[in-house]
Protein backbone atom coordinates (compact mmCIF):
# COMPACT_ATOMS: atom_id res chain seq x y z
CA UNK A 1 159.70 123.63 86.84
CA UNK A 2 158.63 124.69 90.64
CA UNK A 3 158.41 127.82 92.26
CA UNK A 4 160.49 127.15 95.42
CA UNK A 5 158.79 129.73 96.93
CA UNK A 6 155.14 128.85 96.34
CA UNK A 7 155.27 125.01 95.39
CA UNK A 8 153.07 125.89 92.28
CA UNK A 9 154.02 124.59 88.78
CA UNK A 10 153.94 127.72 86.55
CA UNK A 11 153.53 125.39 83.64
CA UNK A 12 150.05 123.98 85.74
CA UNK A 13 148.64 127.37 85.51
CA UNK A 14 149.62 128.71 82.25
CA UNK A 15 150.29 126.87 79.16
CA UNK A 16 153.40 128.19 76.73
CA UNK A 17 152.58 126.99 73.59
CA UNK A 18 148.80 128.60 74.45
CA UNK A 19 149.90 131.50 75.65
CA UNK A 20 152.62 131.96 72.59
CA UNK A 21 149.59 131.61 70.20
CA UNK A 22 147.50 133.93 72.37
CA UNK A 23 150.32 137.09 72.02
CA UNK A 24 151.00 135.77 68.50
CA UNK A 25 147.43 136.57 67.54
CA UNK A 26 147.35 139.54 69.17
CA UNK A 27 149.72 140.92 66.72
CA UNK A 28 152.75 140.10 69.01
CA UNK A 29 155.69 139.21 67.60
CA UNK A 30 157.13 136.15 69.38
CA UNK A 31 160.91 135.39 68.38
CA UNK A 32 160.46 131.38 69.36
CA UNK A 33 159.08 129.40 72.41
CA UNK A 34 158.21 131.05 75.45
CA UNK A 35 159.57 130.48 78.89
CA UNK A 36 157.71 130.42 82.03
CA UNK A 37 158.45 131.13 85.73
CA UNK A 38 155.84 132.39 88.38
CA UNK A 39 157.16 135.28 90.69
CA UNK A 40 157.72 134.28 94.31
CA UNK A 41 156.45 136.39 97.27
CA UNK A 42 152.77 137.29 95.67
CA UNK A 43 149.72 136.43 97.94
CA UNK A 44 146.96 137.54 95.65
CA UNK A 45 147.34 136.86 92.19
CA UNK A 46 150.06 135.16 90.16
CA UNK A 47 153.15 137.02 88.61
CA UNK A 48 155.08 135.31 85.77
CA UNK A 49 157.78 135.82 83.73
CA UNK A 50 157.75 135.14 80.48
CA UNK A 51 160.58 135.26 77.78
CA UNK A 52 161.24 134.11 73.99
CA UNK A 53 164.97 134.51 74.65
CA UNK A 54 164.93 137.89 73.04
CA UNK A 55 161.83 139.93 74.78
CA UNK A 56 160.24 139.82 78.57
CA UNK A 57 156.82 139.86 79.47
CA UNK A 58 154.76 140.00 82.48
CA UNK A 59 151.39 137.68 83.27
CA UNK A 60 149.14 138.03 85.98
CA UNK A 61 146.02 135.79 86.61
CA UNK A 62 144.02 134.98 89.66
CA UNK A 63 144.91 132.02 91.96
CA UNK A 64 143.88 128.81 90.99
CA UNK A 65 141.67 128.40 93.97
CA UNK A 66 139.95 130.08 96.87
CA UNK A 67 138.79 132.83 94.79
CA UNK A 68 136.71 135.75 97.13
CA UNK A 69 134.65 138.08 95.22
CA UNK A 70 135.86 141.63 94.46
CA UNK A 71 139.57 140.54 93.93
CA UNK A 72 141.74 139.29 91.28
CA UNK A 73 140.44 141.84 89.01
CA UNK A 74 141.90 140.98 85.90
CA UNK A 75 139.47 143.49 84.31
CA UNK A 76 140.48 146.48 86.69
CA UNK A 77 144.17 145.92 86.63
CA UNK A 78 144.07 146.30 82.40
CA UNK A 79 141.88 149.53 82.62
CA UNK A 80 143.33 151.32 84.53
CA UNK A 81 146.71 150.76 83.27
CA UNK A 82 145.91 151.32 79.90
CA UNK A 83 144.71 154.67 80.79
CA UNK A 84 147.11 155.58 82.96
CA UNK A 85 149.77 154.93 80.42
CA UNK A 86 150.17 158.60 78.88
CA UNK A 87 149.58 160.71 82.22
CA UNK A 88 152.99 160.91 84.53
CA UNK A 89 152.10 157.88 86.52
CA UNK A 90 154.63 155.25 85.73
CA UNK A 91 153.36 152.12 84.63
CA UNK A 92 154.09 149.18 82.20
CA UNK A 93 152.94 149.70 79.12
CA UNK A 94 149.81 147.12 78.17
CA UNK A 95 150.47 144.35 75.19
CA UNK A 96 147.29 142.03 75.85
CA UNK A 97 144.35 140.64 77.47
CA UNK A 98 142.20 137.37 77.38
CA UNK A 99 139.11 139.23 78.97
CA UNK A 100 136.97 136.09 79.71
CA UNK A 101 139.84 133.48 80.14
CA UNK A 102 138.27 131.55 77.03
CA UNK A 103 142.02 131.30 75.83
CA UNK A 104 144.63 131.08 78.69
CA UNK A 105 142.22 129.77 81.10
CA UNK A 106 141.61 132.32 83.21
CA UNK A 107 141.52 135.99 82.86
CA UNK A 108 145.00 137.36 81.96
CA UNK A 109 146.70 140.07 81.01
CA UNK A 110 149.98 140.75 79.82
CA UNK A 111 152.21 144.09 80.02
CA UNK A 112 155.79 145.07 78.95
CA UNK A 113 158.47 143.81 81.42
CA UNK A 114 160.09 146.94 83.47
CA UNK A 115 163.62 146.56 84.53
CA UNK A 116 164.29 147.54 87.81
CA UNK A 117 164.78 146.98 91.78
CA UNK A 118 161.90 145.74 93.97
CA UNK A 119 162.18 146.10 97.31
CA UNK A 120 160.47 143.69 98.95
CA UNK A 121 162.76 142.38 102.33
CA UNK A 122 164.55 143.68 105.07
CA UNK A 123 167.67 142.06 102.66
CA UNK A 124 166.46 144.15 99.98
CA UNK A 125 166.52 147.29 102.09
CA UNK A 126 170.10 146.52 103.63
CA UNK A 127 171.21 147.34 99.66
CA UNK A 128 170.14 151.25 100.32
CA UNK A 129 172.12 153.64 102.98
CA UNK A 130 169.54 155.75 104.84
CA UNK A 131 169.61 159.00 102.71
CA UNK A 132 168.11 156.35 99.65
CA UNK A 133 165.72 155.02 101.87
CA UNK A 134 164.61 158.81 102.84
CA UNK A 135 164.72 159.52 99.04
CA UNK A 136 162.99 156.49 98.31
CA UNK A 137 160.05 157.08 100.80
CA UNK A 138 159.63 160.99 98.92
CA UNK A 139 159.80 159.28 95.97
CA UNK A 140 157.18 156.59 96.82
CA UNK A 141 154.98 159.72 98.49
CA UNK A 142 155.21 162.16 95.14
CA UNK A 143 154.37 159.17 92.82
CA UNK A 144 150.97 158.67 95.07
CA UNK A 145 150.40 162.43 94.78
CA UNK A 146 150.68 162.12 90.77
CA UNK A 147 148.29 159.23 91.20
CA UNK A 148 145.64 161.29 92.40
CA UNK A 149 146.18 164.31 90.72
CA UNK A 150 145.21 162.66 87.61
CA UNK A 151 141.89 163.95 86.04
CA UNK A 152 140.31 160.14 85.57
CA UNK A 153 137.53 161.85 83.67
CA UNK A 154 140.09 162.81 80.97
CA UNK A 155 142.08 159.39 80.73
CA UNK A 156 138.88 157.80 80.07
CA UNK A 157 137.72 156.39 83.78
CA UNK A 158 134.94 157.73 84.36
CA UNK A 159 133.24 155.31 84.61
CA UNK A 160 135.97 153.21 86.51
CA UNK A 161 134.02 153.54 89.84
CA UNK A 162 130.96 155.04 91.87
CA UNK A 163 133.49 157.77 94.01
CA UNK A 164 130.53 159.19 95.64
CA UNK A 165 130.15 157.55 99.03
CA UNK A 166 133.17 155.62 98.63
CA UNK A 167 134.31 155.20 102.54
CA UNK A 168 131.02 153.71 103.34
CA UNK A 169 131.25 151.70 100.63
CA UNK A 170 134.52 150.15 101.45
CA UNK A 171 133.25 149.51 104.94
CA UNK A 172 130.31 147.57 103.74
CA UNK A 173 132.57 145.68 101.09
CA UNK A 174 135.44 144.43 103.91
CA UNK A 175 132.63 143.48 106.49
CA UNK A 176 130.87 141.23 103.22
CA UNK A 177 134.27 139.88 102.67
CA UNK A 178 134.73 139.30 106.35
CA UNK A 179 131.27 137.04 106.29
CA UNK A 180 133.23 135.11 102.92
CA UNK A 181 136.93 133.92 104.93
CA UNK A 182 136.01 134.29 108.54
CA UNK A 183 137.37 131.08 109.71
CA UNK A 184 136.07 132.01 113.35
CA UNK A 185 133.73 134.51 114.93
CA UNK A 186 135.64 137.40 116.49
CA UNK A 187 133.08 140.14 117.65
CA UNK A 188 135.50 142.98 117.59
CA UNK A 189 134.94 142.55 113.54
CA UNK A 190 131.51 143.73 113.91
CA UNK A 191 132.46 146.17 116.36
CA UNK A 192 134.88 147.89 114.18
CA UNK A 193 132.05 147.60 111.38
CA UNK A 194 129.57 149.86 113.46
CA UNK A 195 131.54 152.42 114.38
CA UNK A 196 133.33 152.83 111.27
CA UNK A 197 129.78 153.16 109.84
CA UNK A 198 128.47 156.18 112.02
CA UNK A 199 131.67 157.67 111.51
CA UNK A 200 131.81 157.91 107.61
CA UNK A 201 133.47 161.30 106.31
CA UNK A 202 130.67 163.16 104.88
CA UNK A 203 133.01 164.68 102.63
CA UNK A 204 136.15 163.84 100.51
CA UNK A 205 137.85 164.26 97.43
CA UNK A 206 137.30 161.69 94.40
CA UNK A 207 140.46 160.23 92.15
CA UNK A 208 142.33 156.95 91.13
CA UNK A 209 142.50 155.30 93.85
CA UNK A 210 145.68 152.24 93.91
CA UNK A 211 144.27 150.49 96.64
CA UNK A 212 147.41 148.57 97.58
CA UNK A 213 149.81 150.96 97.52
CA UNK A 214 153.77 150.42 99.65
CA UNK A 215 156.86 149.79 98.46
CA UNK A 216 157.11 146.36 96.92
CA UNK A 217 154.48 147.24 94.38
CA UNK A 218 156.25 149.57 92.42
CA UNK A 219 159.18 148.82 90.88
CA UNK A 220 162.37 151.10 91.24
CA UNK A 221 164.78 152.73 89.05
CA UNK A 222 168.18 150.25 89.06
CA UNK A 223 170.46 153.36 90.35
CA UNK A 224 167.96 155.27 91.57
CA UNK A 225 165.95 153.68 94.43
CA UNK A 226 164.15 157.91 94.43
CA UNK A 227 162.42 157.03 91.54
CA UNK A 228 159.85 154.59 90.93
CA UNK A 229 159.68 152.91 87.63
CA UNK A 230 156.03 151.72 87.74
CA UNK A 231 153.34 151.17 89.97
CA UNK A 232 152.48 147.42 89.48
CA UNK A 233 149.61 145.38 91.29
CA UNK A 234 146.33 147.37 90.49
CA UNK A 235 143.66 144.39 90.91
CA UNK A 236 141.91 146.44 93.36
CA UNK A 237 142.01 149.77 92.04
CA UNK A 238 138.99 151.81 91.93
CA UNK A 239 137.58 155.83 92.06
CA UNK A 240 137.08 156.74 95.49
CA UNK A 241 138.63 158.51 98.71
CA UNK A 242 142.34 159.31 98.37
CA UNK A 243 143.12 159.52 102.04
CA UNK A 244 142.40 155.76 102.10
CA UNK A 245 145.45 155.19 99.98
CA UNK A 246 147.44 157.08 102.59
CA UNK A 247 145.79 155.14 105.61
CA UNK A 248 146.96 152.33 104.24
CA UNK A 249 150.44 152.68 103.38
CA UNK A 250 150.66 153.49 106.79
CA UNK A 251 149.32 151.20 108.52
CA UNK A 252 150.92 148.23 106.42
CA UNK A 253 153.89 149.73 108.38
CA UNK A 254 153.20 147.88 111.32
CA UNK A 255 155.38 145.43 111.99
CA UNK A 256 152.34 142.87 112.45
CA UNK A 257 152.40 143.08 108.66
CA UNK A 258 154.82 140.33 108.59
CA UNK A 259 153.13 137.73 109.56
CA UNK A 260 150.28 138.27 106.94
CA UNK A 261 153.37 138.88 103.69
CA UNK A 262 155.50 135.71 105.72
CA UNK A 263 158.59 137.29 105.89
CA UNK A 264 160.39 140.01 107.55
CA UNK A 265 159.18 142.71 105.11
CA UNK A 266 160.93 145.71 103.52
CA UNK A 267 157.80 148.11 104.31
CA UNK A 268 157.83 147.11 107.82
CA UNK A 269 161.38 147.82 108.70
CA UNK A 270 162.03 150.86 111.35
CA UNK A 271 164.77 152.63 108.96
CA UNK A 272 161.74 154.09 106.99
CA UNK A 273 159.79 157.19 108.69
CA UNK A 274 157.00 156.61 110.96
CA UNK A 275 153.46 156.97 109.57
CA UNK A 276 153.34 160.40 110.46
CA UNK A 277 156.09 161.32 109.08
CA UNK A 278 154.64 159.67 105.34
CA UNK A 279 151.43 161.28 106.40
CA UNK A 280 152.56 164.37 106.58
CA UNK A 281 155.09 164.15 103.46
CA UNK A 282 151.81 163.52 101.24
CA UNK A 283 149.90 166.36 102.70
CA UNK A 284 153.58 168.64 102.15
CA UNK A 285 153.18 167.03 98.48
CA UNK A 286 149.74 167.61 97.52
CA UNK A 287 148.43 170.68 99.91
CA UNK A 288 145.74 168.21 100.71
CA UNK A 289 144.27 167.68 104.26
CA UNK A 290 144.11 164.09 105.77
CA UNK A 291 140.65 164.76 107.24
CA UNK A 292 139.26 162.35 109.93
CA UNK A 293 142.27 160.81 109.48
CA UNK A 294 141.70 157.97 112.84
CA UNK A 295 138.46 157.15 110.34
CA UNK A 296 141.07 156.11 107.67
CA UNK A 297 143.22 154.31 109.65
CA UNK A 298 140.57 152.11 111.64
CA UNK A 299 139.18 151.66 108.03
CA UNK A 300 142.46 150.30 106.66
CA UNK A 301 143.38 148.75 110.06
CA UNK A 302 139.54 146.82 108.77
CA UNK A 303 140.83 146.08 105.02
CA UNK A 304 144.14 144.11 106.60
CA UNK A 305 142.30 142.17 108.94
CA UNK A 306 140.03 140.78 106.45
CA UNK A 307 142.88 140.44 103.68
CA UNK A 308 145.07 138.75 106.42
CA UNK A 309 142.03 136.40 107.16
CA UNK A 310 141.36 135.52 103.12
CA UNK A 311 145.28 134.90 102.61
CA UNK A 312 144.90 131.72 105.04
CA UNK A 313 141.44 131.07 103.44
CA UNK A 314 143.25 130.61 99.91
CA UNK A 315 145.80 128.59 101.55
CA UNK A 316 143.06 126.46 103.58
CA UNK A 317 141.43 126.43 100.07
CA UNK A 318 144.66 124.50 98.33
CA UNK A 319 145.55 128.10 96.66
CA UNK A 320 148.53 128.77 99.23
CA UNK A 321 150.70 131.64 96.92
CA UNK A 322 153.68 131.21 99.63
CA UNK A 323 155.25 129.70 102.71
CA UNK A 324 153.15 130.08 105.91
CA UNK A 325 150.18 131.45 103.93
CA UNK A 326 147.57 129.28 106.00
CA UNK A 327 148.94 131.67 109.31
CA UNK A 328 148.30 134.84 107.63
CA UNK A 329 145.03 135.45 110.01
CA UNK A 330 147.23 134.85 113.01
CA UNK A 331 147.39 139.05 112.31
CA UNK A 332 143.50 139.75 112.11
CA UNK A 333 143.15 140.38 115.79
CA UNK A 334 145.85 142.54 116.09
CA UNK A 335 144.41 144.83 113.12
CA UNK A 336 141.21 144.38 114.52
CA UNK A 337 142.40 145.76 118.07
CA UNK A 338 144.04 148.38 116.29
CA UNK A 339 141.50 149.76 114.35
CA UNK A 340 138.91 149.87 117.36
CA UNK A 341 142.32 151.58 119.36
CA UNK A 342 141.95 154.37 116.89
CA UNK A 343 138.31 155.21 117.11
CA UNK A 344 138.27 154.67 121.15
């Protein structure tokens, strides 16, 4: 069986009667033979369902191809939800993990399937009046805020990350990454790169940092679109710089965003608030200032470039996770320009 919306074979990727064993072993109990289907819509790595008839997982693993390094952090994604798992920060709960890929192929983890609404399209959106979408942005905004108001020290992650010097960090990480999918030389890259790096924040607050953080990657309560279920998608969480987890919410509002996710997106849609408006929400909700806060954006307006550019390298690389994947870096210039715009 295809995905319709990727054109990858979930049964290529991810063997049942291996994977059966695999939870089986890990003191799973498995009612019969599992059932497979890979989540459309995912550009980084792949979702699946997986059922006995009776009980509903969730699998992630990396793509099967164009791998960058950095990403598809199996390892990450299972630390950090495992600790996060008795603090207030919704997430679904942990049942196993092939660390090294020696059984499933690839690193892999599986969690507890969450029932709930994702909003990922404009479609999806249409299903809320305005007052949920309002309520759904606060709700999106105080869920952050719990995110980072979590003592990582006590949940066991402290050692999750180097915090200290975190923005410079993340500038010299997206202009490596840059040198890895660049599929042409664009000199505004290295542009953005210098200035970002003499204008580093010399201060800033350490926490969990999600790293990817909008809309479709939590999932929502089914009749409450206010309150979010759990935060899903943490391959690139880390310690480090809250304010870049606001940045870049915000800036995957622009509606350039779209041609990096293929499809009109939810996020992007003008019936959400402006980015000042979810700015200022998390700074209402935490009592936290946003700092150099054109320093973020640039930064973020940086990470989507790059990630925009390593979509079509996957795709170019035969690991396309969607329709019009190989276009993705039609957006890099436009984050690019951005990002310079804000630190003019």
């Amino acid at each position: 069986m295809s995905d319709t919306g990727t054109g990858i074979d979930p049964l290529s990727v991810l063997d049942p009667v291996v994977l059966r064993k695999f939870l089986v072993d890990n003191g799973v109990a498995v009612a019969g033979d599992l059932q497979i289907s890979l989540i459309s819509g995912g550009k980084s790595n792949l979702t699946f369902t997986v059922t006995d008839g009776v009980t509903r997982w969730i699998a992630r693993r990396p793509p099967t191809g164009g791998l960058t390094p950095s990403a598809h952090d199996m390892a990450r994604e299972w630390a950090v939800t495992s600790a996060l798992g008795g603090t207030g920060v919704p997430v679904a709960p942990t049942v196993a993990f092939d660390v090294e890929g020696e059984v499933l192929g690839a690193p892999c983890t599986v969690v507890e399937f969450v029932d709930g609404r994702v909003i990922r399209t404009r479609a999806d959106l249409d299903e809320l009046s305005d007052a949920e979408v309002d309520r759904n942005l606060d709700g999106l905004v105080s869920t952050l805020a719990a995110l980072h108001a979590v003592d990582y020290e006590a949940v066991g992650l402290g050692e999750f990350g180097r915090p200290a010097g975190f923005a410079a960090r993340q500038v010299k990480l997206w202009a490596r990454q840059w040198g890895i999918v660049k599929s042409r030389e664009l000199p505004d890259v290295d542009k953005l790169v210098g200035l970002l790096s003499e204008r580093v924040p010399a201060d800033a607050r350490n926490t969990i940092v999600h790293g990817d953080y909008r809309v479709d990657n939590t999932i929502l309560s089914a009749d409450d679109p206010g309150k979010v279920a759990a935060v899903v998608d943490w391959e690139m969480a880390t310690l480090g710089d809250p304010i870049t987890d606001v940045a870049l919410m915000c800036v995957y509002r622009e509606p350039v965003f779209d041609a990096v996710v293929g499809f009109d997106a939810a996020w992007t849609s003008p019936r959400y608030p402006s980015a000042d408006d979810i700015a200022q929400r998390y700074v209402t909700a935490t009592g936290n200032e946003l700092g150099d806060w054109d320093f973020y954006l640039a930064l973020a307006n940086l990470k989507l470039g790059v990630i925009a550019e390593g979509i079509a390298h996957r795709a170019r690389a035969g690991a396309s996770s969607g329709a019009g994947a190989e276009k993705a870096d039609q957006a890099t210039g436009e984050f690019i320009a951005a990002g310079l715009r804000r630190l003019a």
